[in-house]
Protein backbone atom coordinates (compact mmCIF):
# COMPACT_ATOMS: atom_id res chain seq x y z
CA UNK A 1 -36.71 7.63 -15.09
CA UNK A 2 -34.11 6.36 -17.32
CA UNK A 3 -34.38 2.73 -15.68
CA UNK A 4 -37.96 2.36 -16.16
CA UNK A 5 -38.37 -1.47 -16.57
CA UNK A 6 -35.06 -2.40 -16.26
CA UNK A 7 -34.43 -5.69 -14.37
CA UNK A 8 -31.58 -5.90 -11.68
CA UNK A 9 -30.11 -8.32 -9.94
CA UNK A 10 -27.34 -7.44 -6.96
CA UNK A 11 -25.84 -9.85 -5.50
CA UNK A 12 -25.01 -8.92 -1.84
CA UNK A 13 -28.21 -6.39 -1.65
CA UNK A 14 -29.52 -6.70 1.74
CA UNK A 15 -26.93 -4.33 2.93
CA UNK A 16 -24.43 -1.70 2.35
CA UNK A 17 -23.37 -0.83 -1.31
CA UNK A 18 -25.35 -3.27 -2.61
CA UNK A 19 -28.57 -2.23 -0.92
CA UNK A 20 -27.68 1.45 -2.01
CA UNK A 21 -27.02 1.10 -5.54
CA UNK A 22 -30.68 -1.03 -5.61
CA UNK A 23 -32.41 2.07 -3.48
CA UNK A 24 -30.46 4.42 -6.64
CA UNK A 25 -31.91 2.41 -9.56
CA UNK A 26 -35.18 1.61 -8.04
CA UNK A 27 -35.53 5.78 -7.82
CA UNK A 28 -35.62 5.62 -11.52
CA UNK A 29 -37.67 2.96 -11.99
CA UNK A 30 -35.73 -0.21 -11.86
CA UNK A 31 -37.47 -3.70 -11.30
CA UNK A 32 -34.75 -5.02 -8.67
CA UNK A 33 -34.05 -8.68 -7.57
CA UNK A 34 -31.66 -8.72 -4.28
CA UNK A 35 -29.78 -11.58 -3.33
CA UNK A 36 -28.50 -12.00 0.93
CA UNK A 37 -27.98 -15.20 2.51
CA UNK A 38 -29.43 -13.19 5.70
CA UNK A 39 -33.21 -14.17 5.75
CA UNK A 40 -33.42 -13.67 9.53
CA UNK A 41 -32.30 -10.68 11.70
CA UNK A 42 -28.72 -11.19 12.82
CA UNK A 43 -27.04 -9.27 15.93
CA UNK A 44 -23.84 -8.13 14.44
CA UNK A 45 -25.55 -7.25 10.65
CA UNK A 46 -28.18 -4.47 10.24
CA UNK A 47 -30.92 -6.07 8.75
CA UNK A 48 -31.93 -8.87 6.03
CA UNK A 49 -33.42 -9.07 2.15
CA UNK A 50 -36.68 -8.84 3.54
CA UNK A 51 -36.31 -5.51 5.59
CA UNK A 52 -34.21 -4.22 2.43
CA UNK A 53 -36.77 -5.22 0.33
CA UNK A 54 -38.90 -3.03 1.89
CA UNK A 55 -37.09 0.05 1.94
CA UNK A 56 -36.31 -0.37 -1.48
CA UNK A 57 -40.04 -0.90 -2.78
CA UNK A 58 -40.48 2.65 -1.18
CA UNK A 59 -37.95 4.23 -3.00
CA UNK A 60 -39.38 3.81 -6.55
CA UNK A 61 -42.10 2.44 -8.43
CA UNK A 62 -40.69 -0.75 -9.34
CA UNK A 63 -41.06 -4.34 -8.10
CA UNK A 64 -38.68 -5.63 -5.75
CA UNK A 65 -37.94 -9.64 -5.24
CA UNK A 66 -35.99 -10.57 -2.06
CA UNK A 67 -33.67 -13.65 -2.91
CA UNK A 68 -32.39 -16.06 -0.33
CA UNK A 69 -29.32 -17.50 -2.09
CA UNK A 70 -25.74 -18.72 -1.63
CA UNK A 71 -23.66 -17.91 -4.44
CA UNK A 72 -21.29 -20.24 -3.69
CA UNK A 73 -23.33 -23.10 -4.99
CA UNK A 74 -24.10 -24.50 -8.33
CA UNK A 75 -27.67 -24.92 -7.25
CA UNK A 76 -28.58 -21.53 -5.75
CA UNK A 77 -26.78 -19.81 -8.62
CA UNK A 78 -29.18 -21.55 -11.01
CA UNK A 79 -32.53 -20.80 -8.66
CA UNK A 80 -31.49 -17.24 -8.46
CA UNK A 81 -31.27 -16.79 -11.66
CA UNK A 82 -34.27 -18.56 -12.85
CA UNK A 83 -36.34 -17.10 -9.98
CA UNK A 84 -35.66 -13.62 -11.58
CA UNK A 85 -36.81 -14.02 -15.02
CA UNK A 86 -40.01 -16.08 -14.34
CA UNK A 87 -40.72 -12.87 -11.47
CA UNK A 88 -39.54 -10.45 -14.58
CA UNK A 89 -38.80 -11.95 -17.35
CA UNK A 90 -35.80 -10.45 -18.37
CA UNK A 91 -32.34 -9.55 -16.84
CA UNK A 92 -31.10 -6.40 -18.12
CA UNK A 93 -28.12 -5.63 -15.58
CA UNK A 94 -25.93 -7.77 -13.50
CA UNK A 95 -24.65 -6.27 -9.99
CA UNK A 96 -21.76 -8.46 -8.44
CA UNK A 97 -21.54 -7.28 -5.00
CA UNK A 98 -21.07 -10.06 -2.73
CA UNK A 99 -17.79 -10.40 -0.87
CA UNK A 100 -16.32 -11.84 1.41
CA UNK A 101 -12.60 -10.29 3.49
CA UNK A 102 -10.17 -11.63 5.78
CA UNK A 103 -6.92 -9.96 5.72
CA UNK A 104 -4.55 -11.81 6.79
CA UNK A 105 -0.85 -12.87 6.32
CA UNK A 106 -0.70 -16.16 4.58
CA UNK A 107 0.65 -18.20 7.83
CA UNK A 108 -2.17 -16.57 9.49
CA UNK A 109 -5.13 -17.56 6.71
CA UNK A 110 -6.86 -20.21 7.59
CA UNK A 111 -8.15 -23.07 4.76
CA UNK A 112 -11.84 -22.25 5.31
CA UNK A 113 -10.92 -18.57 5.05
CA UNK A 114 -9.45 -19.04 1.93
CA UNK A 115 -12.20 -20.96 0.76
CA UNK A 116 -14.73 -18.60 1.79
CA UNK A 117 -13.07 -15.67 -0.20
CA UNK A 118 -12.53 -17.27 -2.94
CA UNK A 119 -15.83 -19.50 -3.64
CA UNK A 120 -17.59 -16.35 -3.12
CA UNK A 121 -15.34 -13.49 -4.77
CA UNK A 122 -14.20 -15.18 -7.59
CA UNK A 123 -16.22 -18.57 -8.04
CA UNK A 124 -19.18 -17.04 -7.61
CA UNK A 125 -18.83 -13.99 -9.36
CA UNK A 126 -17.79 -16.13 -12.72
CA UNK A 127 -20.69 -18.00 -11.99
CA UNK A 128 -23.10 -15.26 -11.44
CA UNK A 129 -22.26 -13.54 -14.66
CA UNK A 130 -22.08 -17.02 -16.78
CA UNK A 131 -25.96 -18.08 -15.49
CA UNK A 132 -26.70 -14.51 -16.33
CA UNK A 133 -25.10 -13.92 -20.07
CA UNK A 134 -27.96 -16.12 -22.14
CA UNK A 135 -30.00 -13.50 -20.42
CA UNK A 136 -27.97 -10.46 -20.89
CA UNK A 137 -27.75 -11.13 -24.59
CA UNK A 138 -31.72 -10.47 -25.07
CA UNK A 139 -31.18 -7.39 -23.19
CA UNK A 140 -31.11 -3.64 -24.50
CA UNK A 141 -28.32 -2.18 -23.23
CA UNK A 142 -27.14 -4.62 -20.89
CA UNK A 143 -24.44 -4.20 -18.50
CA UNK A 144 -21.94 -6.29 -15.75
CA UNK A 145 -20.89 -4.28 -13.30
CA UNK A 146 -18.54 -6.00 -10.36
CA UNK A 147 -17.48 -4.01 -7.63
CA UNK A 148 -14.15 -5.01 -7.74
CA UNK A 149 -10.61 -3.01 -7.92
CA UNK A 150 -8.03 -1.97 -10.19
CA UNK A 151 -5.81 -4.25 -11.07
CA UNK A 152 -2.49 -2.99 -9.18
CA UNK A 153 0.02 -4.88 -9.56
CA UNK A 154 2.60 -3.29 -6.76
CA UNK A 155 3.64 -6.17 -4.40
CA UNK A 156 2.64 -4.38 -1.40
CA UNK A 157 -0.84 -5.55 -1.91
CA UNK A 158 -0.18 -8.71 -1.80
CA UNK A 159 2.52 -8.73 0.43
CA UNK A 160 -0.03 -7.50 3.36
CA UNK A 161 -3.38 -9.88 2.38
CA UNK A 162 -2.01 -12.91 -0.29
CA UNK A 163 -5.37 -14.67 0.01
CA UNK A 164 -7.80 -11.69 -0.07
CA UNK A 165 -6.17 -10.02 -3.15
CA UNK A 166 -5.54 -12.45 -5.50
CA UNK A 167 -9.74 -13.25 -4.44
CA UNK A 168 -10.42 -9.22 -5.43
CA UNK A 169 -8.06 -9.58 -8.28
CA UNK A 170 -10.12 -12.37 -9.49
CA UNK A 171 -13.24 -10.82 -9.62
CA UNK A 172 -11.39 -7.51 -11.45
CA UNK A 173 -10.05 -10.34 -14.23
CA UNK A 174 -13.57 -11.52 -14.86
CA UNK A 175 -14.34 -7.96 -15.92
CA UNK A 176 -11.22 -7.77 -17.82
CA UNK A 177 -11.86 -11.57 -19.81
CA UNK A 178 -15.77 -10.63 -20.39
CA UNK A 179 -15.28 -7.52 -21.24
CA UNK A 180 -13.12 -8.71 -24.31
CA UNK A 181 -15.37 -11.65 -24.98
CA UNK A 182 -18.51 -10.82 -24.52
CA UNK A 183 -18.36 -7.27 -26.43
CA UNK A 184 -19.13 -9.27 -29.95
CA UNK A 185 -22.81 -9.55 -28.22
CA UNK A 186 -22.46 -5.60 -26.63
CA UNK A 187 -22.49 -6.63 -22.99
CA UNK A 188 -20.62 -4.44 -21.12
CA UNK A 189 -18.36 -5.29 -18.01
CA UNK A 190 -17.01 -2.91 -15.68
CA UNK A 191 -15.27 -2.89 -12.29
CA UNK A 192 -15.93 0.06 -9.76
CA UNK A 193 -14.32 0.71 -6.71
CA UNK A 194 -14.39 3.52 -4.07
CA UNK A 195 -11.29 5.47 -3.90
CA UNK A 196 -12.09 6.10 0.10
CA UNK A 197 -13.03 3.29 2.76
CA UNK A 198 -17.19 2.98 2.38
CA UNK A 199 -19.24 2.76 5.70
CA UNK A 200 -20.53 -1.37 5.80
CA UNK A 201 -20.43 -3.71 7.68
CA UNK A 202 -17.31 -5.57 7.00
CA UNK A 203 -15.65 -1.71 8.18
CA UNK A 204 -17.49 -1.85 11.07
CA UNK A 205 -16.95 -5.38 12.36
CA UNK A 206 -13.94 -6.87 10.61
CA UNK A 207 -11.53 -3.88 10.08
CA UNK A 208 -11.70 -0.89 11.76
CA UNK A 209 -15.03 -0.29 13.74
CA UNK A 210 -16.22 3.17 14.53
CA UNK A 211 -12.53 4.82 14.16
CA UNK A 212 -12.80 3.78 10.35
CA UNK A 213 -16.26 3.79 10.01
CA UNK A 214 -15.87 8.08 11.08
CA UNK A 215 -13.28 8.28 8.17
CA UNK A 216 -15.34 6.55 5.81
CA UNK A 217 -18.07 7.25 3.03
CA UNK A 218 -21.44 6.41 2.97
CA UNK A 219 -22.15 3.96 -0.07
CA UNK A 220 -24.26 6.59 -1.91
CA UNK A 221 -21.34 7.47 -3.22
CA UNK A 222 -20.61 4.44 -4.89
CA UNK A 223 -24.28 4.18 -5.62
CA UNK A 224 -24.15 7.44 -7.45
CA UNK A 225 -21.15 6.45 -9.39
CA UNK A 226 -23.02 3.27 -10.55
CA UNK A 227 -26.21 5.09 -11.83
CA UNK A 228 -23.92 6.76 -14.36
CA UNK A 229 -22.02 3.69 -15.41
CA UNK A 230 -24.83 1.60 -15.98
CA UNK A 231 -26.67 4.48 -18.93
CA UNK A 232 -23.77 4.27 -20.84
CA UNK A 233 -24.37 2.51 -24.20
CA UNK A 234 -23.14 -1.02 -23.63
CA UNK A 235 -21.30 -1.36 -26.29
CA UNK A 236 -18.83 2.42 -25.88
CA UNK A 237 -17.99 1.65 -22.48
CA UNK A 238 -17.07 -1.69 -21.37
CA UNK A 239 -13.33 -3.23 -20.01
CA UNK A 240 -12.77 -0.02 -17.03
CA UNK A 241 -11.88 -0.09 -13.91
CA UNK A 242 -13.55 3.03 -12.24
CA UNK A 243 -13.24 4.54 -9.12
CA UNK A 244 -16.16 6.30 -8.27
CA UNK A 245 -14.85 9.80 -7.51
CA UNK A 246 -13.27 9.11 -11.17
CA UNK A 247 -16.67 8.53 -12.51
CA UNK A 248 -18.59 11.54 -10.73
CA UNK A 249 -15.81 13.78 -11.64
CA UNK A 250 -16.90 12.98 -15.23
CA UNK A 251 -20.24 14.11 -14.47
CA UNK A 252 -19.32 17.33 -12.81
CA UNK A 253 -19.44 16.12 -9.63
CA UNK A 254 -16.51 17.16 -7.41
CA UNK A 255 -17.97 18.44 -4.08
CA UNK A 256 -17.97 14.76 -2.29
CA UNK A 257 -18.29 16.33 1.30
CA UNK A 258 -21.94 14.70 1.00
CA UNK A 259 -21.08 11.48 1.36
CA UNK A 260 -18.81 11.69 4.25
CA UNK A 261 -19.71 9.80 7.49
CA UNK A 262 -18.12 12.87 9.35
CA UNK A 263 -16.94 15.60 7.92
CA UNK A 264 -14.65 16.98 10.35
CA UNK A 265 -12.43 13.46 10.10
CA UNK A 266 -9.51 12.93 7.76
CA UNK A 267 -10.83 10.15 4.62
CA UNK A 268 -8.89 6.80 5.04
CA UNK A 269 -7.95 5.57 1.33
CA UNK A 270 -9.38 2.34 0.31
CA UNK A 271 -7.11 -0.54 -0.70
CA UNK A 272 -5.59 -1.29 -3.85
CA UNK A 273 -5.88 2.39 -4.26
């Protein structure tokens, strides 16, 4: 189990890609901390930390600690955090999943929109990783991983979302600045992003419902592609932005027809791709 006793904390976990990549470490061992704002059941979002929790303390023989936070606030930031390493004692790896989308033209984005993507996507990503470096730097083989996109800078992409780029885009230029200064301590930060829409449930309620959620991917695909990211000595591989077909291909994987919600449908690309 090459995660035996490694501490995680996802941000975003009580669902979706961050749940997955939690159920994939905690299969080899992993000690994971998951962080949802969704504490009770809610009608349009399949399930809450606690339920997750659960699934995920079946899937390996780790601990698992169910976080109720915010990470738009100074003060959960700082509770999560500290919650983890008196539970653990340690943070080894750093999961920024939360997110938060609204595409929209920029007459049509709304100020609480705006602030919504961007206190969670970029405020509290910098955040997250900040509270978390004093930790990381105690940590053997320590790792950052956002799940955030390339940085493309073609116009269309903003053009079609202004606000809901430049918030992705922020999160990818975290990895980019901490990458550079944080590699004097070996920390590494990476981005990763699925080159195909992923089955959540921002697909299924905010962009394309079950027409996009049959041309999607399940998220064990970017799962997958973080379990090989985060064994890679710290201080080799730090400062990419992966896609995760990229990343299996690298490992010999090329048959993705696994992962695919149904495989008769054609796979919509993802943006910024």
């Amino acid at each position: 189990m090459v995660f035996k006793d490694k501490v995680v904390l996802v941000t975003g976990g009580s669902r979706g890609i961050g749940k997955a990549i939690a159920l994939r470490l905690a299969k080899e061992g992993a000690h994971t901390a998951i962080v949802g704002k969704t504490a009770e059941p809610h009608p349009k979002l399949e399930g809450t930390i606690y339920t997750a929790a659960e699934e995920i303390a079946k899937a390996g023989p780790g601990n698992v600690l169910p976080i109720q936070g915010d990470i738009r606030y100074e003060e959960s930031i700082e509770h999560i955090v500290k919650t983890t390493v008196d539970t653990f004692g340690k943070i080894d790896i750093l999961i920024n999943n939360a997110s938060a989308i609204n595409l929209t033209t920029t007459e049509e984005t709304e100020y609480k929109r705006w602030d919504l993507m961007h206190s969670i996507n970029v405020r509290g990503t910098f955040f997250m990783s900040k509270t978390c470096i004093p930790h990381l730097k105690r940590a053997h083989n320590p790792h950052i991983l956002n799940l955030s996109p390339p940085l493309n800078m073609d116009p269309a992409w903003f053009g079609k979302h202004l606000a809901y780029t430049m918030s992705k885009y922020g999160m990818s230029m975290v990895i980019l600045g901490l990458a550079e200064e944080l590699k004097q301590y070996r920390i590494a930060a990476n981005a990763l992003w699925p080159r195909t829409t992923i089955a959540t449930a921002a697909v299924q309620n905010l962009l394309g419902g079950d027409f996009l959620i049959q041309r999607s991917r399940t998220p064990e695909i970017v799962a997958d592609a973080a379990f090989h990211i985060l064994q890679k000595p710290s201080f080799e591989c730090t400062g990419n932005f992966f896609t995760d077909e990229q990343v299996l291909e690298k490992e010999g994987i090329t048959d993705f027809s696994k992962y695919a919600v149904n495989p008769e449908q054609k796979l919509m690309r993802d943006l910024f791709i």
